[in-house]
Protein backbone atom coordinates (compact mmCIF):
# COMPACT_ATOMS: atom_id res chain seq x y z
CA UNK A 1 0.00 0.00 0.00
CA UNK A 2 1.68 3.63 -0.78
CA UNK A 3 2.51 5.97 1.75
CA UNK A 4 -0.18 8.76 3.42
CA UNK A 5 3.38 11.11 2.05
CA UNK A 6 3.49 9.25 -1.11
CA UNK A 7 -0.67 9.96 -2.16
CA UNK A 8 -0.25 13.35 -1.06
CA UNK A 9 2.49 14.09 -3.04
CA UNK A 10 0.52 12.62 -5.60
CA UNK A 11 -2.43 14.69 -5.39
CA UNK A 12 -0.59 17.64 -5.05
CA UNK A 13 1.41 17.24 -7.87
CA UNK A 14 4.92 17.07 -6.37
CA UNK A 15 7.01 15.21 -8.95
CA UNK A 16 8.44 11.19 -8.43
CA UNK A 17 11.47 11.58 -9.71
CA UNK A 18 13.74 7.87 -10.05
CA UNK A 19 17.47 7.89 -10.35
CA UNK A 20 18.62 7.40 -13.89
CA UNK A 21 18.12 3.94 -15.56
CA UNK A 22 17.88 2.21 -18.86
CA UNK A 23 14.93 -0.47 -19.95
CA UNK A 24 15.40 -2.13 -23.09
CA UNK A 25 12.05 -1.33 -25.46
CA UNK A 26 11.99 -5.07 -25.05
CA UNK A 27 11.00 -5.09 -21.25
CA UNK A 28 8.17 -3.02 -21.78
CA UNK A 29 4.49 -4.04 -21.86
CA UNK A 30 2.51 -4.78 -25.16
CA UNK A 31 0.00 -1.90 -24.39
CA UNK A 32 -2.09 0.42 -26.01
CA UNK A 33 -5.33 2.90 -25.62
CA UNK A 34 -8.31 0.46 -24.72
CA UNK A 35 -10.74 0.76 -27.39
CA UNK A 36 -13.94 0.95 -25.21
CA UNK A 37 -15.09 2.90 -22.02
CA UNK A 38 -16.50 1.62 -19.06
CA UNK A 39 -19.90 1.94 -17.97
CA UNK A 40 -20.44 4.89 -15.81
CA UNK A 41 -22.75 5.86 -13.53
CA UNK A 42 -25.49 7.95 -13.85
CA UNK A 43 -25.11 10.64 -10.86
CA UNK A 44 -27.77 10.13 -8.44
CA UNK A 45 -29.02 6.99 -6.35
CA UNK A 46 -31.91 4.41 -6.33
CA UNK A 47 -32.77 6.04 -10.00
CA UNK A 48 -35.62 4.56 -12.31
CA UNK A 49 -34.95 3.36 -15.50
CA UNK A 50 -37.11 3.50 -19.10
CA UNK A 51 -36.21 2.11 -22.14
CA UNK A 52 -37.52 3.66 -24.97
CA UNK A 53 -41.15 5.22 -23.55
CA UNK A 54 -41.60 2.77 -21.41
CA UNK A 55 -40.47 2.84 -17.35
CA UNK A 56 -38.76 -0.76 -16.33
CA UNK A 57 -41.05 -1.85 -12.84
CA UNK A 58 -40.03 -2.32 -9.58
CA UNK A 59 -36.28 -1.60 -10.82
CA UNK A 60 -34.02 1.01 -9.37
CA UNK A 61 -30.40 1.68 -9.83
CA UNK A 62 -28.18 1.04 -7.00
CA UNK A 63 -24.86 2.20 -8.27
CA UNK A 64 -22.95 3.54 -4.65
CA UNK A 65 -20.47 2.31 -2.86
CA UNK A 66 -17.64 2.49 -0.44
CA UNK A 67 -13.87 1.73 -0.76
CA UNK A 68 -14.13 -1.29 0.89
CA UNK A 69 -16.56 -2.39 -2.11
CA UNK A 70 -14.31 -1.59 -5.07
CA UNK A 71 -12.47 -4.52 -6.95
CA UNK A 72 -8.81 -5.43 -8.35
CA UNK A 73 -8.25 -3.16 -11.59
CA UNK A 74 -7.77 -4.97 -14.51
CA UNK A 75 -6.25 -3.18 -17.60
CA UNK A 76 -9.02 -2.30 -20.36
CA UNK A 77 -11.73 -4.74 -18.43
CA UNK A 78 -14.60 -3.56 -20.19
CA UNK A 79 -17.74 -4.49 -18.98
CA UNK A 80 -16.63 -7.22 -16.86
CA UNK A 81 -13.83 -8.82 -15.87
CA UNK A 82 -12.94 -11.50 -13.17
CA UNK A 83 -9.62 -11.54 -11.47
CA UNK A 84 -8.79 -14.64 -8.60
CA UNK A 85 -7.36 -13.76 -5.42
CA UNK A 86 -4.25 -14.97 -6.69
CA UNK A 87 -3.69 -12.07 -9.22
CA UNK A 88 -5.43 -9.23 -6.70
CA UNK A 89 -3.26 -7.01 -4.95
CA UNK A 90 -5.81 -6.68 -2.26
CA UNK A 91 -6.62 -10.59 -2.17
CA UNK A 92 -9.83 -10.13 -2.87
CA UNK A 93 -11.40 -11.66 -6.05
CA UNK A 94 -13.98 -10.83 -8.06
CA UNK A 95 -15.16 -7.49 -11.05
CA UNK A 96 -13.60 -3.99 -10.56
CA UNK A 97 -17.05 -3.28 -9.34
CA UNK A 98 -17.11 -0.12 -10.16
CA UNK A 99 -19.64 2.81 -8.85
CA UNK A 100 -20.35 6.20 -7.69
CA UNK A 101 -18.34 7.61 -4.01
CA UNK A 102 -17.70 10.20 -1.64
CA UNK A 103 -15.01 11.75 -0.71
CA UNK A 104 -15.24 14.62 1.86
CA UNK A 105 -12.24 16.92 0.41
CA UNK A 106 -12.40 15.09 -3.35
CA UNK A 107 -16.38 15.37 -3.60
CA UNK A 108 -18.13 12.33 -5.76
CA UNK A 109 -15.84 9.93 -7.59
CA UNK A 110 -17.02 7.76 -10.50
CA UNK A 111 -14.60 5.10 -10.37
CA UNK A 112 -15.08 4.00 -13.58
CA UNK A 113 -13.84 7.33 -15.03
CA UNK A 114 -10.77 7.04 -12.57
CA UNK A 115 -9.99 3.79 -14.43
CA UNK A 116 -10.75 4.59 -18.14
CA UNK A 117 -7.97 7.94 -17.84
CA UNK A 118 -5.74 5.72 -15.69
CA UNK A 119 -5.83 2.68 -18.44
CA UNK A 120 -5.50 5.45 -21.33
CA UNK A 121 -2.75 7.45 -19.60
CA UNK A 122 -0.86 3.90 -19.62
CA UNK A 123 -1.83 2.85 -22.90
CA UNK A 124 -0.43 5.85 -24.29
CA UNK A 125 2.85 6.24 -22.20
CA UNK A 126 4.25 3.87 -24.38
CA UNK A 127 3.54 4.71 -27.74
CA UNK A 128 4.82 8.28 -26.85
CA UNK A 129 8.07 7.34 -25.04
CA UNK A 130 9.23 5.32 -28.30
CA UNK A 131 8.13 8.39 -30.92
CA UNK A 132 9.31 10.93 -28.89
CA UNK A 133 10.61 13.96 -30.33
CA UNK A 134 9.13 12.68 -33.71
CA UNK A 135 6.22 13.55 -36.09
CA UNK A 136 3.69 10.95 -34.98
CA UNK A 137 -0.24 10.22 -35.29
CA UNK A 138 -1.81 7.58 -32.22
CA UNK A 139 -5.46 7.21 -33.33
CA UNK A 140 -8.09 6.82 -30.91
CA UNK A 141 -11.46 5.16 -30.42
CA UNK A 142 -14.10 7.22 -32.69
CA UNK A 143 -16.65 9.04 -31.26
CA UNK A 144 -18.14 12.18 -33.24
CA UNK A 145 -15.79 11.59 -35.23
CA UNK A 146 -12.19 10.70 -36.09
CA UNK A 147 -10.11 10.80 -32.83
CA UNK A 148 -6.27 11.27 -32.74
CA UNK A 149 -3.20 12.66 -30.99
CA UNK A 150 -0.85 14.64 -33.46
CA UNK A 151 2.51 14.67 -32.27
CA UNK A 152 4.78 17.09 -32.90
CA UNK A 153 9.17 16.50 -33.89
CA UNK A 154 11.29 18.44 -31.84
CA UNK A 155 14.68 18.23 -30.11
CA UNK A 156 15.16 15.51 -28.01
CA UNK A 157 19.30 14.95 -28.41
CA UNK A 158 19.82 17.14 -25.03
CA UNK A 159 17.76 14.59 -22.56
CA UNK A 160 18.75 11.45 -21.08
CA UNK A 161 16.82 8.75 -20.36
CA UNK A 162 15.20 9.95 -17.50
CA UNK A 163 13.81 13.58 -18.52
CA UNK A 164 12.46 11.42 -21.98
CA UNK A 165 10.54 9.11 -19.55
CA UNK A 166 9.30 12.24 -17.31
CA UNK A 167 8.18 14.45 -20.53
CA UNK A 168 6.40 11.13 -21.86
CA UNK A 169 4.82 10.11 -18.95
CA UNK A 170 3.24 13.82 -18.14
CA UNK A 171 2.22 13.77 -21.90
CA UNK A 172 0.36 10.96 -21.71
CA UNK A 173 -1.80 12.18 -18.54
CA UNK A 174 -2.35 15.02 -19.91
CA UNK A 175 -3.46 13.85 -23.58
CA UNK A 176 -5.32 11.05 -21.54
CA UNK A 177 -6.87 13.70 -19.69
CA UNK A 178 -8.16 15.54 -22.44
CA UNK A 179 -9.33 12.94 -24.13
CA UNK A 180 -12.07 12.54 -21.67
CA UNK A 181 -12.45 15.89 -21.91
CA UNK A 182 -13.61 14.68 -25.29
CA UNK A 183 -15.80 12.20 -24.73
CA UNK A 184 -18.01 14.88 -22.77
CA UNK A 185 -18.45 17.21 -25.49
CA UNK A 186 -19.37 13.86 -28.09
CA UNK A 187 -21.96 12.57 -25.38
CA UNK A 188 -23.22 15.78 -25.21
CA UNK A 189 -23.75 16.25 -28.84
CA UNK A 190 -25.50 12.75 -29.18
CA UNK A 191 -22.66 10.35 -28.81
CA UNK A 192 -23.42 6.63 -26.83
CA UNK A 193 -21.59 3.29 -27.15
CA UNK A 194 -24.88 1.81 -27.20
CA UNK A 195 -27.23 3.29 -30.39
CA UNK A 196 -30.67 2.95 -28.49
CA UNK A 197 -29.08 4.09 -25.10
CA UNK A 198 -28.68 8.01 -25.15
CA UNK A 199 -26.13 9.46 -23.08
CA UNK A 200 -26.91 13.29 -22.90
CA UNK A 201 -27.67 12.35 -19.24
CA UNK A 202 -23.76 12.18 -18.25
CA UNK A 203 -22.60 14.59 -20.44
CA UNK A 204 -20.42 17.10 -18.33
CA UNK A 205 -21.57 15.79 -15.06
CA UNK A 206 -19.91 16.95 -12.06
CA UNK A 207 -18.01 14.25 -10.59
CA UNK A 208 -16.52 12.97 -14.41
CA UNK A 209 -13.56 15.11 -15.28
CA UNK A 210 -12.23 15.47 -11.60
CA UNK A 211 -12.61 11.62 -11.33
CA UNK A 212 -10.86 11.45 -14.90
CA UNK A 213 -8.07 14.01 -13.54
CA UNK A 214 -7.52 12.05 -10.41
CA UNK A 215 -7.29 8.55 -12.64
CA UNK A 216 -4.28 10.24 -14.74
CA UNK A 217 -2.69 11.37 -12.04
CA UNK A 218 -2.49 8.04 -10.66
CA UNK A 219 -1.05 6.44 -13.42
CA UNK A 220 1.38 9.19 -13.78
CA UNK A 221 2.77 8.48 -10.36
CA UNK A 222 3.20 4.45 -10.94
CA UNK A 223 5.12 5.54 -14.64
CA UNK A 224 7.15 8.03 -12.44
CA UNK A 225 7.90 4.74 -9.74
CA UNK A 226 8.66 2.11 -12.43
CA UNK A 227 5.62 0.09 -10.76
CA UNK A 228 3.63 -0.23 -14.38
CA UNK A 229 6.25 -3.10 -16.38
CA UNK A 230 4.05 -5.88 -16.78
CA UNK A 231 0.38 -5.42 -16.91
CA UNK A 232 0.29 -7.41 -13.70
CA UNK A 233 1.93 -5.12 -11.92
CA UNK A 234 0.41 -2.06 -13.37
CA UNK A 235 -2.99 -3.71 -12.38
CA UNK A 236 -1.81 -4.59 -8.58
CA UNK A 237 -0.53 -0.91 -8.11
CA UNK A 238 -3.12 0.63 -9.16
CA UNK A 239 -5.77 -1.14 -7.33
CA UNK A 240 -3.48 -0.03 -3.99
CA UNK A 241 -3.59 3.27 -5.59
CA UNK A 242 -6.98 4.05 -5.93
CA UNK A 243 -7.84 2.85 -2.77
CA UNK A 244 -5.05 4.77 -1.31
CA UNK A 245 -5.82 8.41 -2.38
CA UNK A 246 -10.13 7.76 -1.90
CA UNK A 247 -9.14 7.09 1.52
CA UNK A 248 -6.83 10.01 1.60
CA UNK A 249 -9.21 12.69 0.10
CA UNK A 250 -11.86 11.59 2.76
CA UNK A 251 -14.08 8.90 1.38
CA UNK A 252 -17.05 8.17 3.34
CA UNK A 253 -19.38 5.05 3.51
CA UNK A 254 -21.98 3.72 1.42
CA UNK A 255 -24.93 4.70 3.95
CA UNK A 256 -23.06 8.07 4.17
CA UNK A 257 -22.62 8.44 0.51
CA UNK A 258 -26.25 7.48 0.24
CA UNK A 259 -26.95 10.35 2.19
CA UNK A 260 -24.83 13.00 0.56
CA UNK A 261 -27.16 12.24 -2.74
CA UNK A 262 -30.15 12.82 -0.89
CA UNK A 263 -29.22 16.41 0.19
CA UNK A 264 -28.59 17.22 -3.46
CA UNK A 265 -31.64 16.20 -5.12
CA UNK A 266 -33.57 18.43 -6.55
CA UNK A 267 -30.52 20.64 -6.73
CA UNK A 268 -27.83 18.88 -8.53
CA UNK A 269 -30.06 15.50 -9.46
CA UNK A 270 -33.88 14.94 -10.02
CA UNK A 271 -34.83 11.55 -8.37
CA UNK A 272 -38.15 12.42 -10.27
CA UNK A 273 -36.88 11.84 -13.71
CA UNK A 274 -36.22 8.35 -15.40
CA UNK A 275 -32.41 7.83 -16.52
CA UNK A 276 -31.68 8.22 -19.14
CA UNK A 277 -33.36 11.35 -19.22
CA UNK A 278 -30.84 14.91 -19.70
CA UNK A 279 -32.05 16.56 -17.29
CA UNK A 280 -32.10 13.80 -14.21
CA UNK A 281 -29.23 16.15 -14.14
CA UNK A 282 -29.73 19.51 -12.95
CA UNK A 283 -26.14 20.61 -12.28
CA UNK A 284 -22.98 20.12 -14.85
CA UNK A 285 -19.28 20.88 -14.88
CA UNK A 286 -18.43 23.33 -17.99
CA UNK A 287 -15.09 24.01 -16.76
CA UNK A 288 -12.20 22.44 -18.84
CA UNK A 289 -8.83 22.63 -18.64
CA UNK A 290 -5.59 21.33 -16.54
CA UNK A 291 -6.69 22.50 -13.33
CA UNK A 292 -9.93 21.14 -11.53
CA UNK A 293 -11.47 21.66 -8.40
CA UNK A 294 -14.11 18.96 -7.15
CA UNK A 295 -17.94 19.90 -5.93
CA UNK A 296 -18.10 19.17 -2.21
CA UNK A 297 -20.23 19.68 0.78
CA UNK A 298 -19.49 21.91 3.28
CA UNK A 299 -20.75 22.41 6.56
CA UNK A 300 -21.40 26.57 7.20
CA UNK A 301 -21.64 27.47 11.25
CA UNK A 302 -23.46 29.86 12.18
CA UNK A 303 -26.22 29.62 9.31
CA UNK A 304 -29.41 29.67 11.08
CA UNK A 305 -32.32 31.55 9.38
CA UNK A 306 -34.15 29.96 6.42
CA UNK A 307 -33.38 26.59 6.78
CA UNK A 308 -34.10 23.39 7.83
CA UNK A 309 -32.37 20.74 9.60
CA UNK A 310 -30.17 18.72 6.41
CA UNK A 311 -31.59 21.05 3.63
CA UNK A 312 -29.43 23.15 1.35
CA UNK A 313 -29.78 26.71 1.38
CA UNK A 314 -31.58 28.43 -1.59
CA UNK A 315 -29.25 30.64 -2.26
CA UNK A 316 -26.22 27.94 -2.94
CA UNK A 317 -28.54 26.08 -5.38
CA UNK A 318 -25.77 25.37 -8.58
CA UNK A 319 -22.88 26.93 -6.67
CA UNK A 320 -19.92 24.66 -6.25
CA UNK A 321 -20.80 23.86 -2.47
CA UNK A 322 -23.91 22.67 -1.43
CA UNK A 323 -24.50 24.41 2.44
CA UNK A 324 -25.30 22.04 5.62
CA UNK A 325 -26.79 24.16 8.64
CA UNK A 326 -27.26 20.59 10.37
CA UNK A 327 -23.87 19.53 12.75
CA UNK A 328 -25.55 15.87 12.36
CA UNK A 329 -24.38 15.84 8.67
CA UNK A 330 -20.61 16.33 10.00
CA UNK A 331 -19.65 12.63 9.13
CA UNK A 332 -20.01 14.24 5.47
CA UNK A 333 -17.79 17.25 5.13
CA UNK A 334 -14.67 18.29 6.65
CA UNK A 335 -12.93 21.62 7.84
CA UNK A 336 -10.46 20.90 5.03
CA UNK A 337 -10.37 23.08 1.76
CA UNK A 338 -11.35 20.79 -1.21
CA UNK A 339 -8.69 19.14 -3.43
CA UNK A 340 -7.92 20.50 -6.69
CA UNK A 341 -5.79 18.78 -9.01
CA UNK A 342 -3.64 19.59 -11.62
CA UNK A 343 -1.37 18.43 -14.73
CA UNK A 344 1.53 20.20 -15.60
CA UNK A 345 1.40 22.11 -18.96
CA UNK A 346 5.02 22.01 -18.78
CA UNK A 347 7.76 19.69 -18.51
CA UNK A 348 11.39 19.66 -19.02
CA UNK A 349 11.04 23.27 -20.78
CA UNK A 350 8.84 21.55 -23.23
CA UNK A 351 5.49 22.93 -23.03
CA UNK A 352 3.00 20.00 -23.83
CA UNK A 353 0.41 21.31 -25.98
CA UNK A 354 3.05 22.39 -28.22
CA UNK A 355 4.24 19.24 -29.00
CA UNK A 356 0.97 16.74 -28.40
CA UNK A 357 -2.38 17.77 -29.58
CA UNK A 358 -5.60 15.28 -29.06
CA UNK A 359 -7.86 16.28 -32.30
CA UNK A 360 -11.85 15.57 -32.34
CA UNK A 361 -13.67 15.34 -35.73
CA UNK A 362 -16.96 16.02 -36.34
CA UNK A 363 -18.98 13.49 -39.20
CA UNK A 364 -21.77 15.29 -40.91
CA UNK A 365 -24.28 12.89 -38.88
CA UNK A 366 -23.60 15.21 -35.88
CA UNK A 367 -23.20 18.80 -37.75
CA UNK A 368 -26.46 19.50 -36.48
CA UNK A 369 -25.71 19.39 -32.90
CA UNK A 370 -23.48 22.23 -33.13
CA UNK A 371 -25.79 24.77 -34.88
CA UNK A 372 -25.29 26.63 -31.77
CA UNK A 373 -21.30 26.85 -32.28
CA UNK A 374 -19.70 29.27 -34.49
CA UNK A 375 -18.85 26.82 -37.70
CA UNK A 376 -14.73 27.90 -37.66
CA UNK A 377 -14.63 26.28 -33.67
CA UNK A 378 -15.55 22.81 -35.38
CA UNK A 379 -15.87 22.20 -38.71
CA UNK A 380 -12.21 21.47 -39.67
CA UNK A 381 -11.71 19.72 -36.56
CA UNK A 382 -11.92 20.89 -32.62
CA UNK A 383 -8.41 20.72 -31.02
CA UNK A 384 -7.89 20.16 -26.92
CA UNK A 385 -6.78 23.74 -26.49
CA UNK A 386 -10.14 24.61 -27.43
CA UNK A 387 -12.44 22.65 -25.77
CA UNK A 388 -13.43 25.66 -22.73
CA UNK A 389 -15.07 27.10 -25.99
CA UNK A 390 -17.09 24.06 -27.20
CA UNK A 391 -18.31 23.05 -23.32
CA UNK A 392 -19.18 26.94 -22.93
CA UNK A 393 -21.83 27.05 -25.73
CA UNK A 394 -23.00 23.97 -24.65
CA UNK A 395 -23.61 25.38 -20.97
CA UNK A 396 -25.68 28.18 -22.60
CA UNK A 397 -27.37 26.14 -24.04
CA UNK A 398 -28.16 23.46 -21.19
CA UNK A 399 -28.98 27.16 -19.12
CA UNK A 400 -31.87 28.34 -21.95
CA UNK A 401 -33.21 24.70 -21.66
CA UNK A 402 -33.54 24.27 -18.19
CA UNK A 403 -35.40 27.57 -18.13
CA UNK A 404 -38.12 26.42 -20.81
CA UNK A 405 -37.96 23.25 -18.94
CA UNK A 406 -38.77 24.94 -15.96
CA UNK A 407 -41.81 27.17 -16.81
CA UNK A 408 -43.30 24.39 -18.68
CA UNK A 409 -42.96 22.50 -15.45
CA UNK A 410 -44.60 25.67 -13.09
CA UNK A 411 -48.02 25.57 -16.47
């Protein structure tokens, strides 16, 4: 299990830096970007499903859990994927069994996302650390579009070993990063792995791209350790990993999680609606970009007038903190300041995006969705370094919605 100083440098962004060393290209795993995502779940608890027009019966979705619940990581599992005790870091066998989380300083965590960036950020590492310093084109999955990471030649003669494996490795989490930047704007505009199964529901919701920084991040620190040369190993770490920094950003249990949903619905989640209905969800995260700061709880003394025992106040409806007036709801927040997270735009003097760009392309079977958007932000292609733009015309959007929405709803 890594150190409470080892997590915390990881969170924080303090590098892992190994002493020099040489691997022959031969010693290194046979891995590359996973093809598919995992299922990831709908923010919210106990929700009701439909398919097509018509509501499932007596079935809700029960999609929370604790740390103690999570399973062994496996590298690109899928949908499922059974590991024996024998090959689990933890001992325990069984599915990654992935879900939705608390955390009292990291707010919810889908750890599905954590895995998918994690898996990517590994996937990549490789393919850049052997055409590094090169002109190079890694394709990706498909989404909207053609999906692909341009990279750029430049001068790599003055680094050893080491700084090539430390800019690689921070390229990697960061292109893995923006990739699921990516996949928000293409569920958004009408993307799903599954044709009959929209996903506009978990398009930019607000635990995803915190849970997708956090996954990097992780990865990043087992590349910087050396603990990612055989998948098995990769897989063991990161299971330790994961379970290591939830417990270090506060995570909570699965009665407690529970109960953090409950104080945000009808605020950030409608338990009314039916997945997978948009607007289940009632509050997204726009914000893209290297630096993210999670939505949390947070308990405000001294708040006394105009609310209720465990209800949120009016006033921080949509705000980043949702806040308690109730002491009994302290097993849920923390005097702590959330955690942000960050990944470095620049390494080694190299700045990143000048030398590694993911690119998104949009098919004509999607054109439509971005009537809203100015036709020179997309039509050519969308690059990372301008995804703010895309996710902020999709937030006005989502805003005049909600309003029509709304006063349809008061008729």
């Amino acid at each position: 299990m890594p150190s409470e100083p080892h997590v915390q440098a990881m969170l924080s962004g303090e590098e892992f830096r190994h002493e020099e060393w040489l691997i022959a290209t031969s010693q290194l795993p046979d891995l590359s970007v996973p093809d598919n995502v995992r299922p990831c779940c709908a923010f919210g608890d106990m929700q009701k499903v439909q398919v097509g027009p018509l509501p499932i019966p007596f079935f809700r979705l029960n999609n929370v859990i604790s740390v103690d619940d999570m399973g062994p990581h496996k590298f690109a599992s899928g949908i499922y994927h059974y590991t024996p005790a024998s090959a689990s870091a933890s001992g325990v066998a069984g599915s990654e069994n992935n879900g939705l989380l608390y955390t009292r300083q990291g707010g919810f965590i889908d750890l599905a996302h954590v895995r998918d960036s994690a898996d990517d950020t590994i996937g990549l590492f490789f393919e850049m650390l052997a055409n590094l310093g090169t002109e190079h084109r890694i394709e990706l999955p498909a989404e909207l579009g053609p999906r692909y990471v341009e990279m750029k030649a430049f001068d790599v003669s003055s680094f050893n070993q080491s700084q090539k494996w430390h800019i690689a490795a921070n390229m990697a989490a960061r292109i893995a990063y923006f990739k699921a930047e990516s996949h928000e704007i293409a569920q958004w505009h009408g993307y799903s792995s599954f044709s009959q199964w929209p996903e506009t529901i978990s398009a930019y919701s607000p635990e995803d791209l915190y849970s997708n920084m956090l996954g990097a991040k992780l990865t990043l620190a087992l590349i910087e350790q050396h603990r990612m040369l055989t998948e098995t190993e990769y897989n063991q770490n990161l299971t330790l990993w994961i379970a290591a920094s939830l417990q270090q950003l506060g995570a909570v249990n699965t009665g407690q999680a529970k109960q953090a949903l409950a104080l945000v619905d009808g605020h950030w989640w409608d338990s009314t609606e039916l997945i997978p209905s948009k607007y289940m969800i009632l509050k997204r995260h726009y914000t893209m970009g290297d630096h993210q700061t999670p939505h949390v709880i947070s308990l405000e003394n001294g708040l006394e007038s105009g609310l209720d025992k465990g209800l949120v106040n009016e006033t921080a409806i949509g705000s980043d903190t949702v806040l308690l007036a109730s002491s009994e709801l302290s097993p849920l927040v923390t005097q702590a300041s959330p955690t942000p997270l960050s990944l470095p735009s620049e390494v080694e003097g190299v700045k990143l995006d000048d030398v590694a760009r993911l690119v998104l392309e949009v098919d004509d079977g999607y054109a439509e969705t971005f009537s809203h958007v100015p036709p020179a932000l997309w039509e050519q292609r969308i690059e990372h370094i301008h995804f703010q733009k895309i996710a902020d015309f999709a937030q006005q959007q989502d805003e005049q919605d909600l309003i029509l929405l709304r006063q349809n709803n008061d008729k």
